[in-house]
Protein backbone atom coordinates (compact mmCIF):
# COMPACT_ATOMS: atom_id res chain seq x y z
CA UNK A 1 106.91 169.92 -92.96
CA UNK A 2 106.83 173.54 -93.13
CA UNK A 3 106.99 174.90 -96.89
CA UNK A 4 103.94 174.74 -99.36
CA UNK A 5 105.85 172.43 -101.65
CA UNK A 6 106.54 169.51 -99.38
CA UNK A 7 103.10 169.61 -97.56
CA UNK A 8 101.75 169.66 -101.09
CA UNK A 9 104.23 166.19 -101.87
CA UNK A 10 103.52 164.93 -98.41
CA UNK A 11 99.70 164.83 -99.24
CA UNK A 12 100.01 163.53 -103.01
CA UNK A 13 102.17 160.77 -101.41
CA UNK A 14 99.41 159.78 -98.55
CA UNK A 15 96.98 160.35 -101.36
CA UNK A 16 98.54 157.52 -103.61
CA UNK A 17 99.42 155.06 -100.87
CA UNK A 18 95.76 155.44 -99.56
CA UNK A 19 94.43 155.15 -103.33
CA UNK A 20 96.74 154.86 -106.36
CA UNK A 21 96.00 157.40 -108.82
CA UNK A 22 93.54 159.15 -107.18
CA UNK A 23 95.85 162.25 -106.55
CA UNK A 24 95.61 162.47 -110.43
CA UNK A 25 91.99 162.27 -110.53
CA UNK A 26 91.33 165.41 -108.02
CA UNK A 27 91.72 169.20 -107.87
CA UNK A 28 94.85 169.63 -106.41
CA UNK A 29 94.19 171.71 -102.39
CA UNK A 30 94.46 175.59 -102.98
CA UNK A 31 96.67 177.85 -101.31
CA UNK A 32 94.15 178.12 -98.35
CA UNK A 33 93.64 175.04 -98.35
CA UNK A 34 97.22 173.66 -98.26
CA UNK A 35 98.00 176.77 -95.05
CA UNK A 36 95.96 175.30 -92.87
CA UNK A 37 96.90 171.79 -93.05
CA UNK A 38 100.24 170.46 -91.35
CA UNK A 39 101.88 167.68 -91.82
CA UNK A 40 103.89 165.59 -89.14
CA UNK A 41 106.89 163.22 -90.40
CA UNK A 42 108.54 161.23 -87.59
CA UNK A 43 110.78 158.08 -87.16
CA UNK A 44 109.42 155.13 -85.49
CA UNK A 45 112.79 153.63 -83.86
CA UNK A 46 110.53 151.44 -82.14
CA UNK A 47 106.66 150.59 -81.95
CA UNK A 48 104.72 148.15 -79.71
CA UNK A 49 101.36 146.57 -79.99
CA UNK A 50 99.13 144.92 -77.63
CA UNK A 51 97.71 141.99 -79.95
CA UNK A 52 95.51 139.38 -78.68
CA UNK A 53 92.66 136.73 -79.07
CA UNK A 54 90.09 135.43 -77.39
CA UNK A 55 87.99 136.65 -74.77
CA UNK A 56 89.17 139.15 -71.96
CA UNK A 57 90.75 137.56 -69.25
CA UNK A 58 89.93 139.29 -66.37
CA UNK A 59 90.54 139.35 -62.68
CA UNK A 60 88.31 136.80 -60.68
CA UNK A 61 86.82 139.29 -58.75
CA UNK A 62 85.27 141.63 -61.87
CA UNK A 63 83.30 138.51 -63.06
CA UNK A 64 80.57 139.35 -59.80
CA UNK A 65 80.86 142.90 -61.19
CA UNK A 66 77.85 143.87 -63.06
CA UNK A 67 79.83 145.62 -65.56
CA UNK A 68 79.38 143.94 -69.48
CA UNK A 69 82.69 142.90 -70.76
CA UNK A 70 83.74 141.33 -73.98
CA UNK A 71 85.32 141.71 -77.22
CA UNK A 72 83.52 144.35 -79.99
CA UNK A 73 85.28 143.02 -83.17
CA UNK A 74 86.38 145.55 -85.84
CA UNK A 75 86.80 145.28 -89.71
CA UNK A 76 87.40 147.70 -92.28
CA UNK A 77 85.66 147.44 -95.15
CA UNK A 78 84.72 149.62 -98.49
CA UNK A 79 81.25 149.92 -98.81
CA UNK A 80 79.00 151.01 -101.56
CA UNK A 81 80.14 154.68 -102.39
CA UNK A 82 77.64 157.32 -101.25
CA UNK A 83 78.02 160.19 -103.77
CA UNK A 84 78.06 164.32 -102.50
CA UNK A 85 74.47 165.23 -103.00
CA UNK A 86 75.39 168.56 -104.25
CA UNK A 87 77.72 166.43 -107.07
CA UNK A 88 76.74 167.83 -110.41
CA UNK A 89 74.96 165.25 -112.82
CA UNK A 90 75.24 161.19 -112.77
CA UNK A 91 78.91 161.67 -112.05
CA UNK A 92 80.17 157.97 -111.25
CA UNK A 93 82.95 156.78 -108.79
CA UNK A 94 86.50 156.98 -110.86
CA UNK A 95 88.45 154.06 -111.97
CA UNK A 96 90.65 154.89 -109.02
CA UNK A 97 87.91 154.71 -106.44
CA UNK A 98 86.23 151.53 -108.23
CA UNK A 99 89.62 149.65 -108.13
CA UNK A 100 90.45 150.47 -104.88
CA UNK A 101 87.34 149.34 -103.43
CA UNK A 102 87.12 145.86 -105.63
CA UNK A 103 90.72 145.52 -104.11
CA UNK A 104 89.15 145.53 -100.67
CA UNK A 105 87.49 142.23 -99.09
């Protein structure tokens, strides 16, 4: 997306599908801002993931390997919010932020 105007619609829309209504609750980026960021729309005719359980199954020969091997399980979750230090006052998280995180397990 090449012109100011959709970059600028591109990012409210990522914005509000990350957190709704928090486009509304920020400065909006300035004209610096918005020239050096690019934004890359493409169509996904077809995806593929590798999804799987369990531990890794591995050739018979690795096991005498002494290499570790294993399965580091990921989560997202929404922590406590850490506030800018350089935030002015007892500014507190928005009602965007707040219900986005009490959304979140």
């Amino acid at each position: 997306m090449e012109g100011p105007s959709e970059r600028l619609a591109a990012l409210q829309a990522f914005t509000e599908r990350l957190i709704p209504g928090r486009w509304a609750e920020v400065r909006p980026p300035n004209a610096k801002e918005l020239k050096a960021t690019r934004v890359l729309a493409m169509t996904l005719d077809e995806t593929s993931a590798k999804i799987r359980t369990g531990p890794p199954i591995d050739e018979e020969e690795d096991y005498a390997l002494s290499t570790w091997a294993g399965v580091i399980p990921l989560r997202t979750i929404a922590g406590i919010p850490m506030p800018d230090p350089r935030l002015a006052g007892d500014i507190a998280p928005s009602k965007a932020v707040s219900d986005w995180i009490a959304q979140r397990p």
